[in-house]
PDB file of N, CA and C in Angstrom:
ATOM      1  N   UNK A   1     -13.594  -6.709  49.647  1.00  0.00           N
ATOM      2  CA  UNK A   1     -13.616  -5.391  50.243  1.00  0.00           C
ATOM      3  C   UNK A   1     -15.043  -4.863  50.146  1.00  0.00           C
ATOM      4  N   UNK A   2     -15.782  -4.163  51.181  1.00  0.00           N
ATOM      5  CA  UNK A   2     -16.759  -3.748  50.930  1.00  0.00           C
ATOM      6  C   UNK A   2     -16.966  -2.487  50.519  1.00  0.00           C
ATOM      7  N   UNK A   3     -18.369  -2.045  50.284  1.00  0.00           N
ATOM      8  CA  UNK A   3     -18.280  -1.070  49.809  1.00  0.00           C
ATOM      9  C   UNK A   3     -17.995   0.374  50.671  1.00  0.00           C
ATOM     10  N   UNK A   4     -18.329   0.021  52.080  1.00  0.00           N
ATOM     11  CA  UNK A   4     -17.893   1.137  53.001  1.00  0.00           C
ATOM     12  C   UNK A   4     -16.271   1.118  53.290  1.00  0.00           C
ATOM     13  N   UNK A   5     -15.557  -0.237  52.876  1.00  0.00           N
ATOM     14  CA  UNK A   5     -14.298   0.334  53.312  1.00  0.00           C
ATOM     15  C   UNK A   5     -13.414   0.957  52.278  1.00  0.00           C
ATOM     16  N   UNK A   6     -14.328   0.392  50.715  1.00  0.00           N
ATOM     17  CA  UNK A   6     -13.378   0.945  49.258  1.00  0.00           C
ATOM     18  C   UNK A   6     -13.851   2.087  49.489  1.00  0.00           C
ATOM     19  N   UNK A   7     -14.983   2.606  50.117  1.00  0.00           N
ATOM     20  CA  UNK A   7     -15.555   4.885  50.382  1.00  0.00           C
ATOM     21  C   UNK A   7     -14.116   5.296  51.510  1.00  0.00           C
ATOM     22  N   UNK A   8     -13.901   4.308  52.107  1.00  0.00           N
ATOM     23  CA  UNK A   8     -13.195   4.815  53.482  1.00  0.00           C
ATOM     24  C   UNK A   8     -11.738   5.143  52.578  1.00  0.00           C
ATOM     25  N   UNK A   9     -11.491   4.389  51.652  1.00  0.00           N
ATOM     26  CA  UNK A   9     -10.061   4.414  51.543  1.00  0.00           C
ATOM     27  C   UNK A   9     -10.180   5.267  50.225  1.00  0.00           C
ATOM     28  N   UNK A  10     -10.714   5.658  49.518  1.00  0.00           N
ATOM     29  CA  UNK A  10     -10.922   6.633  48.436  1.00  0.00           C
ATOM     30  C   UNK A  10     -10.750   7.771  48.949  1.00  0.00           C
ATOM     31  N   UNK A  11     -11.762   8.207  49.911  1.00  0.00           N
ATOM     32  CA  UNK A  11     -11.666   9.560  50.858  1.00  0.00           C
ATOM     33  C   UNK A  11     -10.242   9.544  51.738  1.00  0.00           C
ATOM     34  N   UNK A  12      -9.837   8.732  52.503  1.00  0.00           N
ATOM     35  CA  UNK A  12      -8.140   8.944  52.538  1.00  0.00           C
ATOM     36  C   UNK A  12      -7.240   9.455  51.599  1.00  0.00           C
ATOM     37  N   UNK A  13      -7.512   8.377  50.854  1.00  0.00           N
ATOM     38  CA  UNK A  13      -6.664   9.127  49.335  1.00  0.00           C
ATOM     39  C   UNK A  13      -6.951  10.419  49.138  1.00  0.00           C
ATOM     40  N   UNK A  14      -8.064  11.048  49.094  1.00  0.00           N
ATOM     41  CA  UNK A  14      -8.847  12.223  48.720  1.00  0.00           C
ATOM     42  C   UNK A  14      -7.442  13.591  49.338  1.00  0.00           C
ATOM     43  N   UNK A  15      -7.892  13.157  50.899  1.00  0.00           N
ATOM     44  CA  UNK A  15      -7.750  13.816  52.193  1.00  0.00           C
ATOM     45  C   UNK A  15      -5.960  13.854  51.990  1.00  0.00           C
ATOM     46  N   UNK A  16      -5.537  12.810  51.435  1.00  0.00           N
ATOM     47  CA  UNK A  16      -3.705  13.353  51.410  1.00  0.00           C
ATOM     48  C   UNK A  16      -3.353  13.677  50.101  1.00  0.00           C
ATOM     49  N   UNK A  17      -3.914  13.677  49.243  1.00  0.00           N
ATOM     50  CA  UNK A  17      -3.895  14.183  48.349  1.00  0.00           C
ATOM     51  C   UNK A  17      -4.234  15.718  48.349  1.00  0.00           C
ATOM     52  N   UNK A  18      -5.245  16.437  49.517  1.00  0.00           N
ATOM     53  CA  UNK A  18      -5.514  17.847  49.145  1.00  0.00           C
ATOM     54  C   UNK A  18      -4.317  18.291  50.264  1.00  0.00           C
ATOM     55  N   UNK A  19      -4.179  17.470  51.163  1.00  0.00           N
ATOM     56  CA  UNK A  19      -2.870  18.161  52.311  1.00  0.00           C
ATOM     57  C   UNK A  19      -2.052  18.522  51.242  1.00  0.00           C
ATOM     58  N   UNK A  20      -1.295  17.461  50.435  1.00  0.00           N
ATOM     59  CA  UNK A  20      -0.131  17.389  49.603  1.00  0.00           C
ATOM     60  C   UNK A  20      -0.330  18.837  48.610  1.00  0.00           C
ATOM     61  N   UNK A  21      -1.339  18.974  48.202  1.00  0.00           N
ATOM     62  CA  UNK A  21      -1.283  20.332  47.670  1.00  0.00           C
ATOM     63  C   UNK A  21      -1.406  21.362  48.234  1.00  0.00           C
ATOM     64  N   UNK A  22      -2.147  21.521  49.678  1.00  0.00           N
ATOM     65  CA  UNK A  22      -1.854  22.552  50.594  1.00  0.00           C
ATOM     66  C   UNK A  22      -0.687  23.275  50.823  1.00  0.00           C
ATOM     67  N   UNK A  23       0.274  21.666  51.117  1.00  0.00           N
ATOM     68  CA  UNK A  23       1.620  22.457  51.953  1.00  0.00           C
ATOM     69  C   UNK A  23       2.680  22.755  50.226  1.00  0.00           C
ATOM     70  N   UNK A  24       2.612  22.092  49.206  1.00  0.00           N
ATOM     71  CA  UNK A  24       2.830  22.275  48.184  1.00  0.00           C
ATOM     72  C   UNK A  24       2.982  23.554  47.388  1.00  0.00           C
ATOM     73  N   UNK A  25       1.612  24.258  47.607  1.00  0.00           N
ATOM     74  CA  UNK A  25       1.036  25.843  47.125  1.00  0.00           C
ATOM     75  C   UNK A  25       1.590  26.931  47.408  1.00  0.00           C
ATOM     76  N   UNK A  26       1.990  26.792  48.624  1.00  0.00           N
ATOM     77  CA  UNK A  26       3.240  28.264  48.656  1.00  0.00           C
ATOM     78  C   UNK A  26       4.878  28.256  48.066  1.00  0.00           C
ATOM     79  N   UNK A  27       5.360  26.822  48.499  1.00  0.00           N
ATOM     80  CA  UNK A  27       6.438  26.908  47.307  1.00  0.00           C
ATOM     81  C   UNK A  27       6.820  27.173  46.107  1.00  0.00           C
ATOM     82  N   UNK A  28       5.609  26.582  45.163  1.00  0.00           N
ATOM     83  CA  UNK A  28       5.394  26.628  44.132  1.00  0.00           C
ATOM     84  C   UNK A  28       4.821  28.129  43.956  1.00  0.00           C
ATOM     85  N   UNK A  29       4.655  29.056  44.759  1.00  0.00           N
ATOM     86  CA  UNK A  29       4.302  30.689  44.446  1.00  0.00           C
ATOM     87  C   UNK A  29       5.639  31.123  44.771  1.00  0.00           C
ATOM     88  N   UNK A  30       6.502  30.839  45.645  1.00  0.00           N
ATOM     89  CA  UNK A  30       7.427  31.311  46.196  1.00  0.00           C
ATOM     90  C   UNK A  30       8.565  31.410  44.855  1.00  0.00           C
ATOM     91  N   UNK A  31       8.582  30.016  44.226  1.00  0.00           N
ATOM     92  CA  UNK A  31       9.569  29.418  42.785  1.00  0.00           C
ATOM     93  C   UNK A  31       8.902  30.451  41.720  1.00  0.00           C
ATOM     94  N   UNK A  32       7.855  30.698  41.729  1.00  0.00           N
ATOM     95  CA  UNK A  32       7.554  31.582  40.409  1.00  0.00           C
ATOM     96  C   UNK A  32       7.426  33.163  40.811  1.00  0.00           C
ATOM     97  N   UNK A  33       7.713  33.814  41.752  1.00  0.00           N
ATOM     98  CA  UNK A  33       7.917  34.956  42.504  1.00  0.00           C
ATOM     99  C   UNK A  33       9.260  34.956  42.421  1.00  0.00           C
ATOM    100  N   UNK A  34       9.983  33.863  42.472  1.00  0.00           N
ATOM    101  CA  UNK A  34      11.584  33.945  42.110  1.00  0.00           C
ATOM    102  C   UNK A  34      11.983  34.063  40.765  1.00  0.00           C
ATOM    103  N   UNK A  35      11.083  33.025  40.070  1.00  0.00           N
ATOM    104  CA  UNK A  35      11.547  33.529  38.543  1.00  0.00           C
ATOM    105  C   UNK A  35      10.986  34.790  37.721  1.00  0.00           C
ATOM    106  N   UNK A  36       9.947  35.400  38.224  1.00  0.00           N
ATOM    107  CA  UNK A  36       9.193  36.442  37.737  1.00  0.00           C
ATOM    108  C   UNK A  36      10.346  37.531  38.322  1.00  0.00           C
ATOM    109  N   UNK A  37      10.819  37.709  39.227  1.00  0.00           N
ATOM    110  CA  UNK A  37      11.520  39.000  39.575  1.00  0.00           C
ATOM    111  C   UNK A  37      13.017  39.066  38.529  1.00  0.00           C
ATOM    112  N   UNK A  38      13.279  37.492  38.827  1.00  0.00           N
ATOM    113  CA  UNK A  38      13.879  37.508  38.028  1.00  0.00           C
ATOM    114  C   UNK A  38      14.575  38.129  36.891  1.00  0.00           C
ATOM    115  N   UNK A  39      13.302  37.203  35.692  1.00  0.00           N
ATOM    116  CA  UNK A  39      13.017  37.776  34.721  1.00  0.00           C
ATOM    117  C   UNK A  39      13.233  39.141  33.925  1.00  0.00           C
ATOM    118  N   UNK A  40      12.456  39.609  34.916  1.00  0.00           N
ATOM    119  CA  UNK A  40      12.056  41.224  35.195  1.00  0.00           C
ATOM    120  C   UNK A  40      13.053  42.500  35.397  1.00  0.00           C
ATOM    121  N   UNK A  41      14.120  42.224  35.383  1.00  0.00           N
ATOM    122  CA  UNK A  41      14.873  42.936  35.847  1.00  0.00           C
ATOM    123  C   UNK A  41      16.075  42.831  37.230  1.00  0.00           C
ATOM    124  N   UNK A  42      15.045  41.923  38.022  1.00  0.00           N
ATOM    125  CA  UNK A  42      16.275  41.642  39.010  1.00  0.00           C
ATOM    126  C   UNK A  42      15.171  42.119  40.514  1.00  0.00           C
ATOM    127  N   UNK A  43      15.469  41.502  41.262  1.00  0.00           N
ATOM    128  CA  UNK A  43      14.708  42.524  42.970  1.00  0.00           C
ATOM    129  C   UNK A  43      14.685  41.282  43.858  1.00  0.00           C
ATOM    130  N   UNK A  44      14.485  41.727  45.072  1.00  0.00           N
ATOM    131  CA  UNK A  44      14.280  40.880  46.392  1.00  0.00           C
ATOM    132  C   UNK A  44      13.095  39.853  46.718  1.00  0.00           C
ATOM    133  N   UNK A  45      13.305  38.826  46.185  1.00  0.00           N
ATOM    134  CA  UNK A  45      11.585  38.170  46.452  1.00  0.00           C
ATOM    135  C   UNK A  45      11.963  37.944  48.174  1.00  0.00           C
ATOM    136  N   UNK A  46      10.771  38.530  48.533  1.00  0.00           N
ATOM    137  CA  UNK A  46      10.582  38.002  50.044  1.00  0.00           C
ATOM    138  C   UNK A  46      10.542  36.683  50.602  1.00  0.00           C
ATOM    139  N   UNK A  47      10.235  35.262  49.841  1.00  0.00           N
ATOM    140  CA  UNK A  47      10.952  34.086  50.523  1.00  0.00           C
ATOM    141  C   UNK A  47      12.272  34.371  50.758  1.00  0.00           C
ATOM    142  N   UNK A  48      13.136  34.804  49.967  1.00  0.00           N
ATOM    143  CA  UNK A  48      14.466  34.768  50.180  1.00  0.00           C
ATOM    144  C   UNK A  48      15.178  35.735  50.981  1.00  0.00           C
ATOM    145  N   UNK A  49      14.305  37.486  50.993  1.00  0.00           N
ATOM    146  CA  UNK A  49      14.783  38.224  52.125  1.00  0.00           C
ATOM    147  C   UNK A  49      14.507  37.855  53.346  1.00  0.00           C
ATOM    148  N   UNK A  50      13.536  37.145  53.843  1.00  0.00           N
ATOM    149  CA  UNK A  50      12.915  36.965  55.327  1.00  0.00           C
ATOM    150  C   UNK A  50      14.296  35.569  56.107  1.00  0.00           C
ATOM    151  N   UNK A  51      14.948  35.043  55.124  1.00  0.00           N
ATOM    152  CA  UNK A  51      16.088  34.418  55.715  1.00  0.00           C
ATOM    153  C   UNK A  51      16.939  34.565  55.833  1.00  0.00           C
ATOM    154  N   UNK A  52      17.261  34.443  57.529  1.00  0.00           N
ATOM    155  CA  UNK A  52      18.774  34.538  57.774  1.00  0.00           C
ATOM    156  C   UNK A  52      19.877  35.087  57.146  1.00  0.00           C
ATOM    157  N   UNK A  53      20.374  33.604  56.817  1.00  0.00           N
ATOM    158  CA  UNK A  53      21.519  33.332  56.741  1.00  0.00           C
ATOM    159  C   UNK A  53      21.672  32.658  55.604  1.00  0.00           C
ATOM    160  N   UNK A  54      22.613  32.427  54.713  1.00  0.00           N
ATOM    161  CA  UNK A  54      23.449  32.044  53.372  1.00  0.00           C
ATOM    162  C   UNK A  54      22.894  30.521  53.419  1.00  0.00           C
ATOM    163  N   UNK A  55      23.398  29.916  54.527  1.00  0.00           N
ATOM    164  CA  UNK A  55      22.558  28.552  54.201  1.00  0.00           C
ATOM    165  C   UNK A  55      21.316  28.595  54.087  1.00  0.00           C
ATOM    166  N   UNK A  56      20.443  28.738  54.865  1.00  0.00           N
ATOM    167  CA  UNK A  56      19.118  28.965  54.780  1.00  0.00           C
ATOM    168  C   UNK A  56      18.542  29.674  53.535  1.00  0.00           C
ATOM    169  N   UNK A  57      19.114  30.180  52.781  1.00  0.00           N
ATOM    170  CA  UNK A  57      18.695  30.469  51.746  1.00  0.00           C
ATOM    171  C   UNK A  57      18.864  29.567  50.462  1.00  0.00           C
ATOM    172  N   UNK A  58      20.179  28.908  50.374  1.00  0.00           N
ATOM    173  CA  UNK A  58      20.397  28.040  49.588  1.00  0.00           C
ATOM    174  C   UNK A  58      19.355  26.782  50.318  1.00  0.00           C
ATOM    175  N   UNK A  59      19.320  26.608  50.874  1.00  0.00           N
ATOM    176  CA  UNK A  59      18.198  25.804  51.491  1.00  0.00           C
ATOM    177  C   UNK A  59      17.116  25.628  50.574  1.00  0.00           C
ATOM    178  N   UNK A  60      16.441  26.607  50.776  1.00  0.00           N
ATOM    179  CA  UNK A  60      14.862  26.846  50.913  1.00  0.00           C
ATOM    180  C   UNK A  60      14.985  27.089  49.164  1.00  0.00           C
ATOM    181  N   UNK A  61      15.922  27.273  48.630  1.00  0.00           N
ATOM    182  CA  UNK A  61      16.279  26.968  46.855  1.00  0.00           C
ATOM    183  C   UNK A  61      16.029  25.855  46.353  1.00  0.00           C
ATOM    184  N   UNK A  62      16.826  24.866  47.213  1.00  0.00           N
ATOM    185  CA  UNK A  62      16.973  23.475  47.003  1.00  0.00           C
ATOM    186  C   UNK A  62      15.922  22.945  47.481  1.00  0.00           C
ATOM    187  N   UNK A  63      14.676  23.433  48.428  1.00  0.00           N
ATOM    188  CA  UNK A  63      13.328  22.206  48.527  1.00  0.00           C
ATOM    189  C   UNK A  63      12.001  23.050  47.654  1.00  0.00           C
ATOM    190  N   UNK A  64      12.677  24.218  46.898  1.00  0.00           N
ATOM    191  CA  UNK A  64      12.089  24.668  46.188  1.00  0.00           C
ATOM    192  C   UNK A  64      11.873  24.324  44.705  1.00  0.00           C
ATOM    193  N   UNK A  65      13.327  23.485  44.418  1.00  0.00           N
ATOM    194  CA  UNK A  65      13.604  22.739  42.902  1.00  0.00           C
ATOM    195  C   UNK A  65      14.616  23.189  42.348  1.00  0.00           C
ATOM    196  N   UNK A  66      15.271  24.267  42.614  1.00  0.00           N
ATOM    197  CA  UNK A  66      16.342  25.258  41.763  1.00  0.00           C
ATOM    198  C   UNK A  66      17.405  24.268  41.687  1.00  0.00           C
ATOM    199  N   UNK A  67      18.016  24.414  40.685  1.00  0.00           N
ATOM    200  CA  UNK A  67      19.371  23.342  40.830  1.00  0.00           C
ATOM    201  C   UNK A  67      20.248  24.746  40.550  1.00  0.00           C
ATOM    202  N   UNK A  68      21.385  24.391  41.550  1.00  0.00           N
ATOM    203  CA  UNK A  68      22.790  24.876  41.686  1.00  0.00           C
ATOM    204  C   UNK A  68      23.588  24.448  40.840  1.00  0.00           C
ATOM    205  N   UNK A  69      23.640  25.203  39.732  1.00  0.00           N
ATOM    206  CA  UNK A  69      25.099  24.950  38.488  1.00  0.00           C
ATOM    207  C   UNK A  69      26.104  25.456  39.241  1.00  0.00           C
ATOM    208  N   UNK A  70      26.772  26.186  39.866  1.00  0.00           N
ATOM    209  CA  UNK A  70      28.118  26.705  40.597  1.00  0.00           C
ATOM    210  C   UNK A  70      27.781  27.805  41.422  1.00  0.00           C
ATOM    211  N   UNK A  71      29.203  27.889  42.289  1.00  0.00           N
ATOM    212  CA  UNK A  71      28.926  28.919  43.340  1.00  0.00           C
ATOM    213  C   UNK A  71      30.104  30.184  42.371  1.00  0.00           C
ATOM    214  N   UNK A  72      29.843  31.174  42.763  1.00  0.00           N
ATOM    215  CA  UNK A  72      31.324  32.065  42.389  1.00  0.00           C
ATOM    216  C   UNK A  72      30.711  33.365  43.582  1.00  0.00           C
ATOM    217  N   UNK A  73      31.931  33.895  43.986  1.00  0.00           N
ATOM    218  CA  UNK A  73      31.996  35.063  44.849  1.00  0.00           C
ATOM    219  C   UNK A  73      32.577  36.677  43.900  1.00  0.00           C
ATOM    220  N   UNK A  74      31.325  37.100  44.172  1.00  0.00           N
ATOM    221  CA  UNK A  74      31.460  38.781  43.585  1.00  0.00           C
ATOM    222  C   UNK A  74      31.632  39.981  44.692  1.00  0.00           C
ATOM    223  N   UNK A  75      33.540  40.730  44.251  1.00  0.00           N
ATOM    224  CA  UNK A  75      33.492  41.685  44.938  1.00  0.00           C
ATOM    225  C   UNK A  75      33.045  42.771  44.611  1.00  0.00           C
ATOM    226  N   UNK A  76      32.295  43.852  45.280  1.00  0.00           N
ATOM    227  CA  UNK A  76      31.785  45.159  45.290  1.00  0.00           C
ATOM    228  C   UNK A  76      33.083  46.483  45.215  1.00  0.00           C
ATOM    229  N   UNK A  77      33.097  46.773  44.626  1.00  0.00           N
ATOM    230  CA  UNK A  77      33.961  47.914  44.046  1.00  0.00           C
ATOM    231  C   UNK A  77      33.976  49.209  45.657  1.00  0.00           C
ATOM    232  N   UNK A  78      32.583  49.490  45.388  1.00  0.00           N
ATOM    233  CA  UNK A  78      32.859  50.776  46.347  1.00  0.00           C
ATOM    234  C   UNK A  78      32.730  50.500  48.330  1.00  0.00           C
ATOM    235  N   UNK A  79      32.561  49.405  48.518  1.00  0.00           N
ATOM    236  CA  UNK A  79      32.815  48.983  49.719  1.00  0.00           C
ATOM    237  C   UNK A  79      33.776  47.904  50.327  1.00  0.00           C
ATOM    238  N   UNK A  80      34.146  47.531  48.796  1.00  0.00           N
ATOM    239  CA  UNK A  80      35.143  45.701  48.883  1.00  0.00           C
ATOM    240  C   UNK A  80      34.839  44.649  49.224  1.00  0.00           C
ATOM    241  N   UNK A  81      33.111  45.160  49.915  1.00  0.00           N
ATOM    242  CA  UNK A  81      32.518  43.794  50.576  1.00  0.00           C
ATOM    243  C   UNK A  81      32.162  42.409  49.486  1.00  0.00           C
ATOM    244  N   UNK A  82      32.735  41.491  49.509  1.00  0.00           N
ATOM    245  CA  UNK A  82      32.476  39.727  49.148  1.00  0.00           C
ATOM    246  C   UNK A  82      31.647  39.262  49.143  1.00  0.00           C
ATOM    247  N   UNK A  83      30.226  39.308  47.850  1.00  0.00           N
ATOM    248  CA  UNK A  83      28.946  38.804  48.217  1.00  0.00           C
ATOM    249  C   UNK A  83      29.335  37.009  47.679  1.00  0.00           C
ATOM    250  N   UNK A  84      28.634  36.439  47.913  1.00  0.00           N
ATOM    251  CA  UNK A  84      28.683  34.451  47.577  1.00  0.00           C
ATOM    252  C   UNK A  84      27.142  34.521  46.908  1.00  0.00           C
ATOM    253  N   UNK A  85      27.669  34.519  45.345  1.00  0.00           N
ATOM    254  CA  UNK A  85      26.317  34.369  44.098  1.00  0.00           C
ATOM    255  C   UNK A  85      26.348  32.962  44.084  1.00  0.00           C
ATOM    256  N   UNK A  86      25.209  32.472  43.608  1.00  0.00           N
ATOM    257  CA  UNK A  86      25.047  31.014  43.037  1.00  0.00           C
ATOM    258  C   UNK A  86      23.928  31.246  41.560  1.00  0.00           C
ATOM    259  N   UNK A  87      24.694  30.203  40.878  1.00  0.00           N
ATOM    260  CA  UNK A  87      23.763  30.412  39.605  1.00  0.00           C
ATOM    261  C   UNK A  87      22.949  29.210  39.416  1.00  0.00           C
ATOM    262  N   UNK A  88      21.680  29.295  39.401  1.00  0.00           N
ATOM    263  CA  UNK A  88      20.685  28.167  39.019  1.00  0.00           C
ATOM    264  C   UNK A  88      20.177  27.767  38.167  1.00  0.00           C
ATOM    265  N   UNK A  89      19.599  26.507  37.987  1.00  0.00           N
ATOM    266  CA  UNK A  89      18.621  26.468  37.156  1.00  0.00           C
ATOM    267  C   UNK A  89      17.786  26.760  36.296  1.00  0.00           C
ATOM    268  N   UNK A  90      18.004  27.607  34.921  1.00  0.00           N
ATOM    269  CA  UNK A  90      16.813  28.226  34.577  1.00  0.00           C
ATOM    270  C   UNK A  90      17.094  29.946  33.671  1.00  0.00           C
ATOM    271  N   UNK A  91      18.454  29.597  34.252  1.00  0.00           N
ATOM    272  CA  UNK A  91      19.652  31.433  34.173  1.00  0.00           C
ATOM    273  C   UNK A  91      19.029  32.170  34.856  1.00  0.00           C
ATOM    274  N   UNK A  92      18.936  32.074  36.276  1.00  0.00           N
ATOM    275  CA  UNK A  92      19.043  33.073  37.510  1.00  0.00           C
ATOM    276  C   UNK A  92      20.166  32.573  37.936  1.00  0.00           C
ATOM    277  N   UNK A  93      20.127  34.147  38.578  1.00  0.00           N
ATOM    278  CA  UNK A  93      21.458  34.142  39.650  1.00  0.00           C
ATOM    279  C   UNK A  93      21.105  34.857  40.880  1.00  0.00           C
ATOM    280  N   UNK A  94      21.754  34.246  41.949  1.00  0.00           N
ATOM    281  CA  UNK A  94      21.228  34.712  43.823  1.00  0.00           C
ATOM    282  C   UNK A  94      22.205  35.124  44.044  1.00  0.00           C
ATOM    283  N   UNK A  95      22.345  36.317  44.520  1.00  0.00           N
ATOM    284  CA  UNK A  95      23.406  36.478  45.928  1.00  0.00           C
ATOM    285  C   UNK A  95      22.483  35.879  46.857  1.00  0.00           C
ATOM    286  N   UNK A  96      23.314  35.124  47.376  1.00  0.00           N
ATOM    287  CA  UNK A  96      23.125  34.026  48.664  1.00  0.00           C
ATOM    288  C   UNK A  96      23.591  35.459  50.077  1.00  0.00           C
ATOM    289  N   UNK A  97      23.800  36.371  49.796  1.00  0.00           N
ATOM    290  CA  UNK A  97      24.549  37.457  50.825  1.00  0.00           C
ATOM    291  C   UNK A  97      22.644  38.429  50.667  1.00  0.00           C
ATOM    292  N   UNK A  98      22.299  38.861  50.067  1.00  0.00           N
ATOM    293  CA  UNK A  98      21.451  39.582  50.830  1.00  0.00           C
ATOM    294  C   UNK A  98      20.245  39.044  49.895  1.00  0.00           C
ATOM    295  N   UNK A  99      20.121  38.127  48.769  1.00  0.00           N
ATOM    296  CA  UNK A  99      18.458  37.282  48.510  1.00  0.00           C
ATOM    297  C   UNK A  99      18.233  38.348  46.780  1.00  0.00           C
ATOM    298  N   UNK A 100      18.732  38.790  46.456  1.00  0.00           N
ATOM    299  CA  UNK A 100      18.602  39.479  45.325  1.00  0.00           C
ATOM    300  C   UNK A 100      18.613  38.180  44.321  1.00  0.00           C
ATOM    301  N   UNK A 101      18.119  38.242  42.850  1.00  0.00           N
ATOM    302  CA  UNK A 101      17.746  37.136  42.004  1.00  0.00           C
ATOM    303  C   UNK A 101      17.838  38.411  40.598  1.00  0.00           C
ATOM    304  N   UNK A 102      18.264  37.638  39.619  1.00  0.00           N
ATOM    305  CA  UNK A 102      18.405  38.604  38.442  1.00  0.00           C
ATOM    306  C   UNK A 102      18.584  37.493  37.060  1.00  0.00           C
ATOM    307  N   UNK A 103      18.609  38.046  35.981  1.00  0.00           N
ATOM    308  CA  UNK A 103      18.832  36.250  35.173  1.00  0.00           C
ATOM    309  C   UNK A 103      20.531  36.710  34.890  1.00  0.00           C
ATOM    310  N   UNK A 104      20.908  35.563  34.417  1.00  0.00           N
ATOM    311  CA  UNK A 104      22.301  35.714  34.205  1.00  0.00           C
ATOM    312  C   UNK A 104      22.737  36.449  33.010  1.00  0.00           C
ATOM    313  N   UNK A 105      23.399  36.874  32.743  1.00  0.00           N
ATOM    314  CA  UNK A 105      24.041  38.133  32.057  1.00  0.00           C
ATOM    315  C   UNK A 105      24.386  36.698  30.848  1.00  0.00           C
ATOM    316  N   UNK A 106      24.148  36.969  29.466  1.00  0.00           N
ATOM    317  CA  UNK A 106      24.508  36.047  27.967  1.00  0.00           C
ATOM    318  C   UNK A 106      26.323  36.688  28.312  1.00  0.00           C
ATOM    319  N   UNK A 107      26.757  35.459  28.128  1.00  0.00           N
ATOM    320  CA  UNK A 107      28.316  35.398  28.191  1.00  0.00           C
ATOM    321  C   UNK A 107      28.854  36.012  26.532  1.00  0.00           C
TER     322      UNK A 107
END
């Protein structure tokens, strides 16, 4: 191998290696914007309000890293409306119904 083609293929490597952290970098803000609100008290991280729909949110959980321990459905007292929580990875919990994140309540 010469020496211009071991430069050629180093700098490839280089070059998908900085993509890979490009497209990488907002998830990984998005996952710790989820656990910080978390944490915190509980609130809407905006990856998760700007979607849709229930799948799409469990979605964008799952290429985010969160693992899904169970689903359970919580009714609302003063409207009766049926939100669909999921509890993850980490003791958060999502309503998958409007993107809210909070840690899980010690049993």
């Amino acid at each position: 191998m010469s020496e211009r083609d071991f430069m050629a293929k180093v700098l490839a490597e280089w070059a998908a290696q900085k993509a890979k952290r490009e497209e990488d970098w907002p998830k990984a803000l998005d996952k710790l914007h989820i656990t910080f609100e978390a944490s915190h008290g509980g609130g809407y991280p905006k990856c998760l309000v700007v979607r849709d729909s229930e799948e799409e949110r469990l979605r964008y959980l799952w290429e985010l890293g969160f693992g899904v321990r169970r689903h359970f459905y919580f009714e609302e007292t003063y409207d009766t409306r049926e939100e669909h929580w999921v509890e993850l990875s980490g003791g958060i919990v999502c309503s998958l119904s409007s993107g809210w994140v909070c840690d899980k309540a010690p049993l």
